[in-house]
Protein backbone atom coordinates (compact mmCIF):
# COMPACT_ATOMS: atom_id res chain seq x y z
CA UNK A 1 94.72 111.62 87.48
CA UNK A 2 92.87 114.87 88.09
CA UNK A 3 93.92 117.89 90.62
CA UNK A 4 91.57 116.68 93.46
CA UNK A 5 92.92 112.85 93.46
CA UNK A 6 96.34 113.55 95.56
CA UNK A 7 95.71 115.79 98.56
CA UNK A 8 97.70 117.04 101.23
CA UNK A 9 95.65 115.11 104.57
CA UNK A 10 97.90 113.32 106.27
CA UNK A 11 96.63 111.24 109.48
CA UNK A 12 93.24 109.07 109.42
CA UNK A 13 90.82 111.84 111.57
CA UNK A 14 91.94 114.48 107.89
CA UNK A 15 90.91 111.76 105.83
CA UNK A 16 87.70 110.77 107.58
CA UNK A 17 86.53 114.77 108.07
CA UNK A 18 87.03 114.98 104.51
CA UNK A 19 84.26 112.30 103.87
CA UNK A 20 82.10 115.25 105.37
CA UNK A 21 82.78 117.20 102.22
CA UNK A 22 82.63 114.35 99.80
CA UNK A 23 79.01 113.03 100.87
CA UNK A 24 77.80 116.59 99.62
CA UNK A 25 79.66 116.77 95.90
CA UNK A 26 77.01 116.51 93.19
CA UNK A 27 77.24 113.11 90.94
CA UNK A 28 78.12 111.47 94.55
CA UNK A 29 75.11 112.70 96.56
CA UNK A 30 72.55 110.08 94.48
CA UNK A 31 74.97 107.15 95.83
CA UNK A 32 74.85 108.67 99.42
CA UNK A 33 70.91 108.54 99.62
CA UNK A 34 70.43 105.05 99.16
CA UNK A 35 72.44 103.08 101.89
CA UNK A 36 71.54 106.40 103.94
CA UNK A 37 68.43 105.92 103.60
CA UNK A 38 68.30 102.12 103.97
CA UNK A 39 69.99 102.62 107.35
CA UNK A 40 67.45 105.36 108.45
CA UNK A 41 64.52 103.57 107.82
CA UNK A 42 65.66 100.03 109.13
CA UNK A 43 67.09 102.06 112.12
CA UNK A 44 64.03 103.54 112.87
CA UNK A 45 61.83 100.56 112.72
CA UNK A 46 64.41 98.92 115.02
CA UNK A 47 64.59 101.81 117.26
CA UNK A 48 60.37 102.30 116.90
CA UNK A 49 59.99 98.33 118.23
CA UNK A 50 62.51 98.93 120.87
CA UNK A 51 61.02 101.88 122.56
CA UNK A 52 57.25 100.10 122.38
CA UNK A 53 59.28 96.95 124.47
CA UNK A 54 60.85 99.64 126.79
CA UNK A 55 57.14 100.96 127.26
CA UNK A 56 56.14 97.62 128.64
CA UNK A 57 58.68 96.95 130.67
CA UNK A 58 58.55 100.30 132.46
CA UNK A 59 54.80 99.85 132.77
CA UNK A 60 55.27 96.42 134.61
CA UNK A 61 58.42 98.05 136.33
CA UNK A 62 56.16 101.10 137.65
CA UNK A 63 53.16 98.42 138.95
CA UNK A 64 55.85 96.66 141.02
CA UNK A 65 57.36 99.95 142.30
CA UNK A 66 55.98 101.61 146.15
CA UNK A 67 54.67 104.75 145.52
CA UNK A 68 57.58 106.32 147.26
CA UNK A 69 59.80 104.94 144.88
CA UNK A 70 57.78 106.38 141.78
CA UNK A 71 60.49 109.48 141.00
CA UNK A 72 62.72 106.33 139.91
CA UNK A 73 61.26 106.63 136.49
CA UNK A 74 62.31 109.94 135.40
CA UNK A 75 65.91 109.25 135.66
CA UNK A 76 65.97 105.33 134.41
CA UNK A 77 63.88 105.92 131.51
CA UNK A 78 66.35 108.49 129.97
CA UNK A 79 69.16 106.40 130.78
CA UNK A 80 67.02 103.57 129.70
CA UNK A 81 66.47 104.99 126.51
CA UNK A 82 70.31 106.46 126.09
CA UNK A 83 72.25 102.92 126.47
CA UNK A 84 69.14 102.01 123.64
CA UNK A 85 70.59 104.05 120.98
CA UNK A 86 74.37 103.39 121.74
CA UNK A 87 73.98 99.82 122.14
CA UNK A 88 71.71 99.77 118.54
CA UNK A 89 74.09 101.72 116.99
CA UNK A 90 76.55 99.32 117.48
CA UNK A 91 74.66 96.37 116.83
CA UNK A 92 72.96 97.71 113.89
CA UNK A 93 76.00 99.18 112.21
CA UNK A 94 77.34 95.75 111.76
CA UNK A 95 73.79 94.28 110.46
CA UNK A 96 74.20 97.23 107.82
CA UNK A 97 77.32 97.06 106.88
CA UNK A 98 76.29 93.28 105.60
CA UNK A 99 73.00 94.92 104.40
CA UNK A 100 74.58 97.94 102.38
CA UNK A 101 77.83 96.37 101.34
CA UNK A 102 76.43 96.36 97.42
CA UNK A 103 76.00 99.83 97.91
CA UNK A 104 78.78 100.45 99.78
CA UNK A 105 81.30 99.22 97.17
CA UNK A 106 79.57 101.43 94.25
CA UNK A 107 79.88 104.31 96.38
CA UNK A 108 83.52 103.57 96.71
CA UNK A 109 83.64 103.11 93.28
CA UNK A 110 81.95 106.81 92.51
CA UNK A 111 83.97 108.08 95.07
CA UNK A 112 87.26 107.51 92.85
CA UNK A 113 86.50 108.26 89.66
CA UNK A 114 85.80 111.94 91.11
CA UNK A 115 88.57 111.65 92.70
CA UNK A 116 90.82 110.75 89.49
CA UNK A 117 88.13 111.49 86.93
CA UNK A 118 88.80 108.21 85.50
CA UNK A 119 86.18 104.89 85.26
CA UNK A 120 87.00 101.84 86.91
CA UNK A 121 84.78 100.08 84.73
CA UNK A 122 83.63 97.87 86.63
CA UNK A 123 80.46 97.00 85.23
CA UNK A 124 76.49 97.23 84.80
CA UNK A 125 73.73 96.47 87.53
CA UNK A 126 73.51 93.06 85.72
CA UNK A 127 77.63 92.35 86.26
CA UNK A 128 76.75 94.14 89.89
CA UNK A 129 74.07 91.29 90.85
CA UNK A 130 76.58 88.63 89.56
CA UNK A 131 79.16 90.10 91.78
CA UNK A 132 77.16 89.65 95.02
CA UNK A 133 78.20 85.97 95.99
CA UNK A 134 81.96 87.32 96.35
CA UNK A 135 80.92 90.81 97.76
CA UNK A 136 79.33 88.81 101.08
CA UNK A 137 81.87 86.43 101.17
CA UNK A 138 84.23 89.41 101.62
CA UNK A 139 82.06 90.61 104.18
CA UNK A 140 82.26 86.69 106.04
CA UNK A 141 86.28 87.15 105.60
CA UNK A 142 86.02 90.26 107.81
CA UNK A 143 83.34 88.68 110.45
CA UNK A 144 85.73 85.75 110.36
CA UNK A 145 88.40 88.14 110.96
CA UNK A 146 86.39 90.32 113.78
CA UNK A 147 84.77 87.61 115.81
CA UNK A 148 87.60 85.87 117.58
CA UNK A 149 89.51 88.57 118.42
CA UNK A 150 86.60 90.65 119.93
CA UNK A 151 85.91 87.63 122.16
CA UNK A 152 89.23 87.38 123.17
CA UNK A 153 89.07 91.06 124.15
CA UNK A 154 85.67 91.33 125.68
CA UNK A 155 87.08 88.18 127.73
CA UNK A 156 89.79 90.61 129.36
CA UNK A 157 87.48 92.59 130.70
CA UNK A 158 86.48 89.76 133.10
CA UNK A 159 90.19 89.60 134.56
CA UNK A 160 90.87 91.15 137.68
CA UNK A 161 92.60 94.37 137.70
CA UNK A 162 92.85 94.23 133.94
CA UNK A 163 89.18 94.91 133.19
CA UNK A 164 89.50 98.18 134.81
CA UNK A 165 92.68 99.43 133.06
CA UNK A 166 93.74 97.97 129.78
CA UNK A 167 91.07 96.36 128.76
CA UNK A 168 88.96 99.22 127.67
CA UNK A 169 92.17 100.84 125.93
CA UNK A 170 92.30 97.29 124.04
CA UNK A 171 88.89 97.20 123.20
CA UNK A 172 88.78 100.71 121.92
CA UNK A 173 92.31 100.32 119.97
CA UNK A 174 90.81 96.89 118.35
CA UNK A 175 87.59 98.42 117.45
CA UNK A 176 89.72 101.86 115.70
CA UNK A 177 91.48 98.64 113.81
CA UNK A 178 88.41 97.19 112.65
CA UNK A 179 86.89 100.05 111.31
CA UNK A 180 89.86 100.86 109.34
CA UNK A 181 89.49 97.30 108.14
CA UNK A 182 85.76 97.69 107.41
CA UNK A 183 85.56 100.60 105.43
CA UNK A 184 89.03 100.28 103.57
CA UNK A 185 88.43 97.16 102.19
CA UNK A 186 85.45 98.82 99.60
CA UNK A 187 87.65 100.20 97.48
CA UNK A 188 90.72 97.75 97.73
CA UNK A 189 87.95 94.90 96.95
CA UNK A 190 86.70 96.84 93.99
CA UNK A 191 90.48 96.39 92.60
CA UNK A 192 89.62 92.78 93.52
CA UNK A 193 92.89 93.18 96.38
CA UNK A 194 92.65 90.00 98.01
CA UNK A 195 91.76 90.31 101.86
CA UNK A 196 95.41 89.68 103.50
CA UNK A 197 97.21 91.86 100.93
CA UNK A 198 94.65 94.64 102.16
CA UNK A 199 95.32 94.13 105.80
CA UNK A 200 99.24 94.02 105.07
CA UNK A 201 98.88 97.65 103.06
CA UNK A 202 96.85 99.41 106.24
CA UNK A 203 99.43 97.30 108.81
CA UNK A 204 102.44 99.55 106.90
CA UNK A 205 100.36 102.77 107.45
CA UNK A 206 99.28 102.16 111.33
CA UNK A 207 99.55 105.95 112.40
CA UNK A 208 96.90 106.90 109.24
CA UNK A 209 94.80 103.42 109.94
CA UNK A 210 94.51 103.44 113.45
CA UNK A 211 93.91 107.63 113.31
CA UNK A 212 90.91 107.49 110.88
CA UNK A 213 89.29 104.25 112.54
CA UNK A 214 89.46 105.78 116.05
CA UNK A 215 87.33 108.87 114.37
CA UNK A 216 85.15 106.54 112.67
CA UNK A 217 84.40 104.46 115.88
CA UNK A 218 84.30 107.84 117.93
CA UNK A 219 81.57 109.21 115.58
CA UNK A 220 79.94 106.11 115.97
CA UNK A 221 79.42 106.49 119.71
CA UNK A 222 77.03 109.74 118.46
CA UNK A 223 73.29 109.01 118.40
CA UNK A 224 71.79 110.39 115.28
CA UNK A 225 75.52 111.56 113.86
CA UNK A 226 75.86 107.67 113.45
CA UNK A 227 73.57 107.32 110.80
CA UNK A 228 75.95 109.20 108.09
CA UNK A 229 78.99 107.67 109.63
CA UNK A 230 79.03 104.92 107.00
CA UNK A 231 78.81 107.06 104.02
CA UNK A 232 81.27 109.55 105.71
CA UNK A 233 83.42 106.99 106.33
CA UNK A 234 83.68 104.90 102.59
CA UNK A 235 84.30 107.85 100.69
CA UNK A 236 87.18 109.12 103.42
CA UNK A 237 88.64 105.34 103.25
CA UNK A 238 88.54 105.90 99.56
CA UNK A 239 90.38 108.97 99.64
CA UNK A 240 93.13 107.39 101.34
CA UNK A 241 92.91 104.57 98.83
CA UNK A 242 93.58 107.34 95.98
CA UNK A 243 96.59 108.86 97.75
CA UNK A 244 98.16 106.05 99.76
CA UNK A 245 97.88 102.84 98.18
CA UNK A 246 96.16 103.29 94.50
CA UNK A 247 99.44 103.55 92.31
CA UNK A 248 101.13 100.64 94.34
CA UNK A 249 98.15 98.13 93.13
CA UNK A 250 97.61 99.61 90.25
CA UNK A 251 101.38 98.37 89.20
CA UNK A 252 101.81 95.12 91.30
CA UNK A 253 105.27 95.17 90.97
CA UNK A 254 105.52 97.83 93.16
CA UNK A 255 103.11 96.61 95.64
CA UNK A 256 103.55 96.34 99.10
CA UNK A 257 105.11 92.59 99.62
């Protein structure tokens, strides 16, 4: 294992901050372009068709208005156009995560061998393309995973009193959870870690979990910042792979139980 696999970060936000500097070495910047650009382009179609509808609908919205009542349109079309982009981010970052997850796992793979400068050997493009039936299914064990829970959560916020004060805390805790789950599981399923052995190993390192998906889903929130969050965040969740739980899998015996 080279000098730059073990580092000294300790909580989640260190290890996701460091993605910022990984995205940029050379030999890993060719694996950042191509799910970034995916997302980019896909994002701005999206984000192209939704403004056009938005146009419309303010256009009908304006014939129906008094003329007194005209000066409404320069302050809901910005906040129109705001809740657009957060909501889309959202949405869309879970469309691409399916989308990208071929290319998310390679760049996981990339980002460890610089890490420990040695080859996972994984494969060609050919063993790649025979992977993909079991690299979606992974990505149905998380949506599996993600779906009841977030309806049990976005259910809270109906109940009285509790929609106002826990329920966002839960919410916001849950989604720091998932996204530790999301972007952790590349390079634990490229070691072929089966998915509840994977949730057990982040479940004994809460504090570092729970710190780096909070910054992932906080970066989220950030129009235009969002599109290199997933990048960002596979080779940080990689780096914590290399320090935290890489020698423990790598010897099973040893493995969390």
């Amino acid at each position: 294992m080279n000098q730059t696999a073990k580092t000294s970060r300790k909580s989640g936000m260190d290890y996701f901050l460091f993605g910022f500097s990984l995205i940029k070495r050379k030999g890993l910047r060719s694996f950042v372009f191509i799910p970034l650009m995916v997302n980019l382009l896909l994002f701005s179609g999206v984000i192209y068709f939704a403004i056009g509808q938005l146009e419309n609908a303010f256009a009908w919205i304006s014939a129906q208005l008094p003329d007194y009542l005209s000066w409404l349109n320069f302050i809901l079309w910005p906040l129109a156009v705001i809740t657009l982009l957060v909501v889309l981010s959202f949405i869309f970052s879970s469309v691409m995560n399916w989308i990208a997850a071929p290319f998310n796992g390679l760049l996981a793979e990339k980002v460890e061998q610089h890490l420990t400068g040695k080859d996972l050997n994984t494969g060609n493009t050919v063993d790649l393309i025979k992977d993909l039936p079991r690299i979606f299914g992974r990505e149905w064990m998380k949506l599996k995973y993600y779906l009841p829970r977030a309806i049990i959560c976005l259910v809270l916020f109906w109940v009285p009193l509790l929609g106002q004060t826990a329920a966002p805390v839960i919410w916001f805790l849950f989604s720091a959870w998932m996204m530790a789950i999301q972007y952790c599981d590349y390079p634990f399923d490229n070691h072929k870690v089966p998915f509840p052995d994977m949730k057990f190993a982040l479940n004994q390192t809460k504090g570092t979990s729970f710190t780096f998906g909070a910054s992932v889903t906080l970066f989220s929130m950030i129009p235009i910042v969002n599109f290199i969050v997933m990048p960002v965040a596979i080779c940080g969740a990689t780096a914590m792979w290399v320090d935290k739980y890489r020698e423990a899998y790598r010897h099973p015996e040893i493995a969390p139980q």
